[in-house]
C-alpha atoms as a PDB file:
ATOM      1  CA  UNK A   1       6.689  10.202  29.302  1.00  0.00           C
ATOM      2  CA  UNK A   2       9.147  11.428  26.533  1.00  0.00           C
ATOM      3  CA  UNK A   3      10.044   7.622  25.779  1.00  0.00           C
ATOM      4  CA  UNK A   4       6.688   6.587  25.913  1.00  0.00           C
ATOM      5  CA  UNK A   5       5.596   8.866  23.058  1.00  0.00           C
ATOM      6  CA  UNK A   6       8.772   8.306  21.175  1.00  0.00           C
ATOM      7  CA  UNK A   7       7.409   4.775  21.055  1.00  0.00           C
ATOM      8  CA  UNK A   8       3.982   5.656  19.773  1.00  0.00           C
ATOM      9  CA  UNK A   9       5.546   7.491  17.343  1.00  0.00           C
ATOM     10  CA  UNK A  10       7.715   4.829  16.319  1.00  0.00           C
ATOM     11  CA  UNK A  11       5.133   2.001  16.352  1.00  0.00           C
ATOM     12  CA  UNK A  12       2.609   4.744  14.114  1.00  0.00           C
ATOM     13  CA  UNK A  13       5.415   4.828  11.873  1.00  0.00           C
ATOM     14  CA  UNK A  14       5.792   1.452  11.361  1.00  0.00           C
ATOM     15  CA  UNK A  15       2.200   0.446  10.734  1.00  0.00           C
ATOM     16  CA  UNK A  16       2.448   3.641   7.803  1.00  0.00           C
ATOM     17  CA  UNK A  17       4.921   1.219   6.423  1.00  0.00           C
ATOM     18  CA  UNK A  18       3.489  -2.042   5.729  1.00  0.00           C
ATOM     19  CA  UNK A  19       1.063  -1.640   3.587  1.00  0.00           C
ATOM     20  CA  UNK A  20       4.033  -0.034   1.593  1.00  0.00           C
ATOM     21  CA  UNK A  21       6.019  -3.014   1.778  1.00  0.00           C
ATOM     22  CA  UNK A  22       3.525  -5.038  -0.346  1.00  0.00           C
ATOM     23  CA  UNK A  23       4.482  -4.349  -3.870  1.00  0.00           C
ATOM     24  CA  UNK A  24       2.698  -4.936  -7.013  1.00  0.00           C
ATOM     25  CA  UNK A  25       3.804  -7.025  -9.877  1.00  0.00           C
ATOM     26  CA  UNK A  26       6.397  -5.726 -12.025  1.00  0.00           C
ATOM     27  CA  UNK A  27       9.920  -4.719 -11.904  1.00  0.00           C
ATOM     28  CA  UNK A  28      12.521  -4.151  -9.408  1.00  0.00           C
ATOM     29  CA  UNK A  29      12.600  -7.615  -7.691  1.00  0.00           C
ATOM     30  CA  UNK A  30      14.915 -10.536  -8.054  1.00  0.00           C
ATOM     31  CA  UNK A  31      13.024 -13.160 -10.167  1.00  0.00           C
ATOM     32  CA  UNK A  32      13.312 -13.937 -13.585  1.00  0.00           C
ATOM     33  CA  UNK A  33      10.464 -15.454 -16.624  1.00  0.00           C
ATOM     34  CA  UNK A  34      12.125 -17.538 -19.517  1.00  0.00           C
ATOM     35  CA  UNK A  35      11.036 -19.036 -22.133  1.00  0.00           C
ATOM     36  CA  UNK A  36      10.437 -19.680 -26.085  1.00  0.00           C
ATOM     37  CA  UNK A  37       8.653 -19.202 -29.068  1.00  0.00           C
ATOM     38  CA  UNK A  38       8.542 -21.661 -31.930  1.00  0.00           C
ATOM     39  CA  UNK A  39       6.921 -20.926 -35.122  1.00  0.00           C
ATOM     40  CA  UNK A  40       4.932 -22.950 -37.379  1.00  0.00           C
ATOM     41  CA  UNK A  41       4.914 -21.718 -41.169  1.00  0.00           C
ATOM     42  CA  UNK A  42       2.310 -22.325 -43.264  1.00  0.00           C
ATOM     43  CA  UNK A  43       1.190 -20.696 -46.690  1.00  0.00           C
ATOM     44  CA  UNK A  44      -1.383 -18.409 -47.317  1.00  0.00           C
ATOM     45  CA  UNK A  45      -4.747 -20.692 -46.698  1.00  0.00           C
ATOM     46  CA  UNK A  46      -2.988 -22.405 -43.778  1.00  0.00           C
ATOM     47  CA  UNK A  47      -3.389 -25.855 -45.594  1.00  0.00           C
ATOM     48  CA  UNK A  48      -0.183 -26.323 -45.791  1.00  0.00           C
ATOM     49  CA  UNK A  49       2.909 -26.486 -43.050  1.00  0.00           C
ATOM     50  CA  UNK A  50       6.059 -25.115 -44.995  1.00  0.00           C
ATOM     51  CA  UNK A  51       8.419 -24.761 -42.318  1.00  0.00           C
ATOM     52  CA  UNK A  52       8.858 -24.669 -38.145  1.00  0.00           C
ATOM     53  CA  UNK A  53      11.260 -23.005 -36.128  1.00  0.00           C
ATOM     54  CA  UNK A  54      12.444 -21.046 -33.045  1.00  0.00           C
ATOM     55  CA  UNK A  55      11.632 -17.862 -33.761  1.00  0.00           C
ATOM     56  CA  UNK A  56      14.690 -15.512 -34.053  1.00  0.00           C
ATOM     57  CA  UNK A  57      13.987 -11.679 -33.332  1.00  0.00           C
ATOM     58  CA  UNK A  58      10.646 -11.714 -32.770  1.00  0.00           C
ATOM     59  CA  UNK A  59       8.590  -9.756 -30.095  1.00  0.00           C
ATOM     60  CA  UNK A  60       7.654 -10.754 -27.236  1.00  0.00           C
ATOM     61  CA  UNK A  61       5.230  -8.777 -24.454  1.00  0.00           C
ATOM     62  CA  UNK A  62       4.539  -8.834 -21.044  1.00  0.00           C
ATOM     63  CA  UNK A  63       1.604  -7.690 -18.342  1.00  0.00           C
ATOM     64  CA  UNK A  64       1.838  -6.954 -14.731  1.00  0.00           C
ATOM     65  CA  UNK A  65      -0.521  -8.316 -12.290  1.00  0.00           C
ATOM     66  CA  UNK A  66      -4.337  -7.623 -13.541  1.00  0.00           C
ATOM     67  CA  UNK A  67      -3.143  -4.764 -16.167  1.00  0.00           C
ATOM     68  CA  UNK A  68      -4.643  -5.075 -19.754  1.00  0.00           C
ATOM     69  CA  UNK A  69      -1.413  -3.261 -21.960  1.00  0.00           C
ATOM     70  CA  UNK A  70       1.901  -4.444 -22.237  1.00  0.00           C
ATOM     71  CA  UNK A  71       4.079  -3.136 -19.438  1.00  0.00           C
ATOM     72  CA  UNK A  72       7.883  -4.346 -21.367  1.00  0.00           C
ATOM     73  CA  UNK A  73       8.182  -5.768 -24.775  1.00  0.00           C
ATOM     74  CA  UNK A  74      11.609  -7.404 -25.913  1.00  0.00           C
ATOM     75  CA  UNK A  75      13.187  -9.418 -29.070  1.00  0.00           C
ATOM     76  CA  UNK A  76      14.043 -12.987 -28.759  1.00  0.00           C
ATOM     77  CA  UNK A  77      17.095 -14.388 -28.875  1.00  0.00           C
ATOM     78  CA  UNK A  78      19.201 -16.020 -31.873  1.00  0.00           C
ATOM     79  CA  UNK A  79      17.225 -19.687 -30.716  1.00  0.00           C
ATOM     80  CA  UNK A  80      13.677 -18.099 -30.008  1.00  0.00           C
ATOM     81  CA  UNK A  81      14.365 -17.645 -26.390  1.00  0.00           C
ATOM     82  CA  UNK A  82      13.546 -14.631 -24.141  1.00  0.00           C
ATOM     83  CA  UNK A  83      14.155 -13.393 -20.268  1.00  0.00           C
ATOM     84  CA  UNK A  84      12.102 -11.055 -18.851  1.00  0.00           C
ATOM     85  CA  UNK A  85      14.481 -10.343 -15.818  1.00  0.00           C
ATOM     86  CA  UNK A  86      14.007  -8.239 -11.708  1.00  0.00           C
ATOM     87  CA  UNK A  87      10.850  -9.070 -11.330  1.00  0.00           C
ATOM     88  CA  UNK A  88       8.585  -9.221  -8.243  1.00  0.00           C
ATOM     89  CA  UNK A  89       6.441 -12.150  -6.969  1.00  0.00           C
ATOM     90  CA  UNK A  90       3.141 -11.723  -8.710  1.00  0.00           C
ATOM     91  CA  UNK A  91       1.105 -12.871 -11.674  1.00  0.00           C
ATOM     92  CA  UNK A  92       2.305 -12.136 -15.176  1.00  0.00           C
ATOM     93  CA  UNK A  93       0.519 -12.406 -19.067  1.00  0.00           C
ATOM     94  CA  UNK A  94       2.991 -13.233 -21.927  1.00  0.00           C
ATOM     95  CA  UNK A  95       1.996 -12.892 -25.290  1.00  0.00           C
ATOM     96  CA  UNK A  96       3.519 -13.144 -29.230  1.00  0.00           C
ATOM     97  CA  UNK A  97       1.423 -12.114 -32.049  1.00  0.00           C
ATOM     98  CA  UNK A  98       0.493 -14.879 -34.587  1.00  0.00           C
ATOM     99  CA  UNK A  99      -1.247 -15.026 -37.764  1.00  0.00           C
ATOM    100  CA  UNK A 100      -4.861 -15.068 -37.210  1.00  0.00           C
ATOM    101  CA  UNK A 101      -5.866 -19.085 -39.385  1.00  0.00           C
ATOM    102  CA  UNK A 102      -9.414 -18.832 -38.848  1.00  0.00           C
ATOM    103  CA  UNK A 103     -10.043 -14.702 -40.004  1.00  0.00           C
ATOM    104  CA  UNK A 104     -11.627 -13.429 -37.332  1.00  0.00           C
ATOM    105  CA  UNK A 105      -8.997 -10.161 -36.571  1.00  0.00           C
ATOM    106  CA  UNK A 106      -9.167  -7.562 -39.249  1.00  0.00           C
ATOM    107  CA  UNK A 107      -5.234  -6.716 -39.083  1.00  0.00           C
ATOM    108  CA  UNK A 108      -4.656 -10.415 -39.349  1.00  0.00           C
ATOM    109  CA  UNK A 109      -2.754 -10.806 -36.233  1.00  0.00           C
ATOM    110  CA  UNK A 110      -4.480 -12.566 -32.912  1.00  0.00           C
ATOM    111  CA  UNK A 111      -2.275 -12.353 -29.422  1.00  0.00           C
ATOM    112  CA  UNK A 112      -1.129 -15.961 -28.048  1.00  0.00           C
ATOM    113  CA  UNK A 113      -1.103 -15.991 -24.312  1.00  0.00           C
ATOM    114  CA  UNK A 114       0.807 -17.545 -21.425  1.00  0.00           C
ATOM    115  CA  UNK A 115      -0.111 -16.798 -17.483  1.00  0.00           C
ATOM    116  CA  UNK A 116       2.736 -17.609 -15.007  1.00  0.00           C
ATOM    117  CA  UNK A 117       3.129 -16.917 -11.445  1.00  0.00           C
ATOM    118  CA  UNK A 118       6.265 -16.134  -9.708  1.00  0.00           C
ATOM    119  CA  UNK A 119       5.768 -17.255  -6.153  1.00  0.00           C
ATOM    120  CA  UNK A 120       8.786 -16.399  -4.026  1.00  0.00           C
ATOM    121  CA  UNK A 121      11.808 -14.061  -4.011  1.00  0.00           C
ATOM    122  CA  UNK A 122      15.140 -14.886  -6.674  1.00  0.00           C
ATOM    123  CA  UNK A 123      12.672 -17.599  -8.840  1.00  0.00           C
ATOM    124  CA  UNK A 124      13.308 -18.397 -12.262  1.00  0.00           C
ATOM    125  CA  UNK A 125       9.957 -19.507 -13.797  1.00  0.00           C
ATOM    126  CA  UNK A 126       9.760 -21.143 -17.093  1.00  0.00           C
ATOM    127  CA  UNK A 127       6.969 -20.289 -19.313  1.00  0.00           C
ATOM    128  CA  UNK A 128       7.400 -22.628 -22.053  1.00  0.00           C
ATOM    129  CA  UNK A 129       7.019 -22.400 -25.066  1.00  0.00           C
ATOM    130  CA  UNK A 130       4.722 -20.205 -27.185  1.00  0.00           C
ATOM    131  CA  UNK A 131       3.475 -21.327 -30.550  1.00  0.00           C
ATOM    132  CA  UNK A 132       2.567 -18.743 -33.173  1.00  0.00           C
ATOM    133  CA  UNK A 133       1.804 -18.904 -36.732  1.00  0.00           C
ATOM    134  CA  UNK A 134       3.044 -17.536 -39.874  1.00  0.00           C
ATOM    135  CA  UNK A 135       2.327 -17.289 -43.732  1.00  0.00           C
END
């Protein structure tokens, strides 16, 4: 009888657990999101392209799963490239802020978005490369 209930108890315990053992999006997994982000320079009517480049030092954000703020921000690197690193399976929003060409954002800045997907465990997903604007 005393095994029998141990049992229970163990199998009750276990069934606690696995809804536990689905995790969210976000950090402390094994999967990694890299990419780039290129800028295209214009002056200050956007009529005319002075320069392009990967974009050295510049910001770039990322969302967990369905949230609508930035969950990690970092700096890219020297060549415009960034890794958001230990992350779990799950959907993720990347964004850079570029210079808002057709005037519609009063602070002059509009969000550029990428959506990628990391799929399995220890994944490296490439997100590309994100264009933004300058003047």
């Amino acid at each position: 009888m005393k095994r029998r209930l141990k049992l229970a108890a163990l199998v009750v315990l276990l069934l606690a657990m696995v809804p536990a053992c689905e995790k969210d999006p976000g950090e402390g997994g094994n999967s990694t999101i890299i990419g780039k982000v290129y800028v295209r320079e214009y002056n200050k009517t956007f009529t005319a392209l002075s320069a392009e480049y990967f974009a050295p030092d510049e910001d770039i954000y990322i969302i967990y799963g369905d949230g609508t703020s930035d969950d990690d921000r970092l700096r890219t690197g020297p060549d415009g490239d960034f890794t958001f690193r230990y992350l779990r399976v799950g959907k993720y929003k990347l964004y850079a802020y570029s210079a808002d060409s057709a005037g519609i954002s009063a602070s002059g800045k509009i969000p550029v978005y990428r959506e990628v997907e990391i799929t399995k465990k220890n994944q490296t997903v490439d997100a590309g490369t994100i264009i933004i604007l300058k003047n």
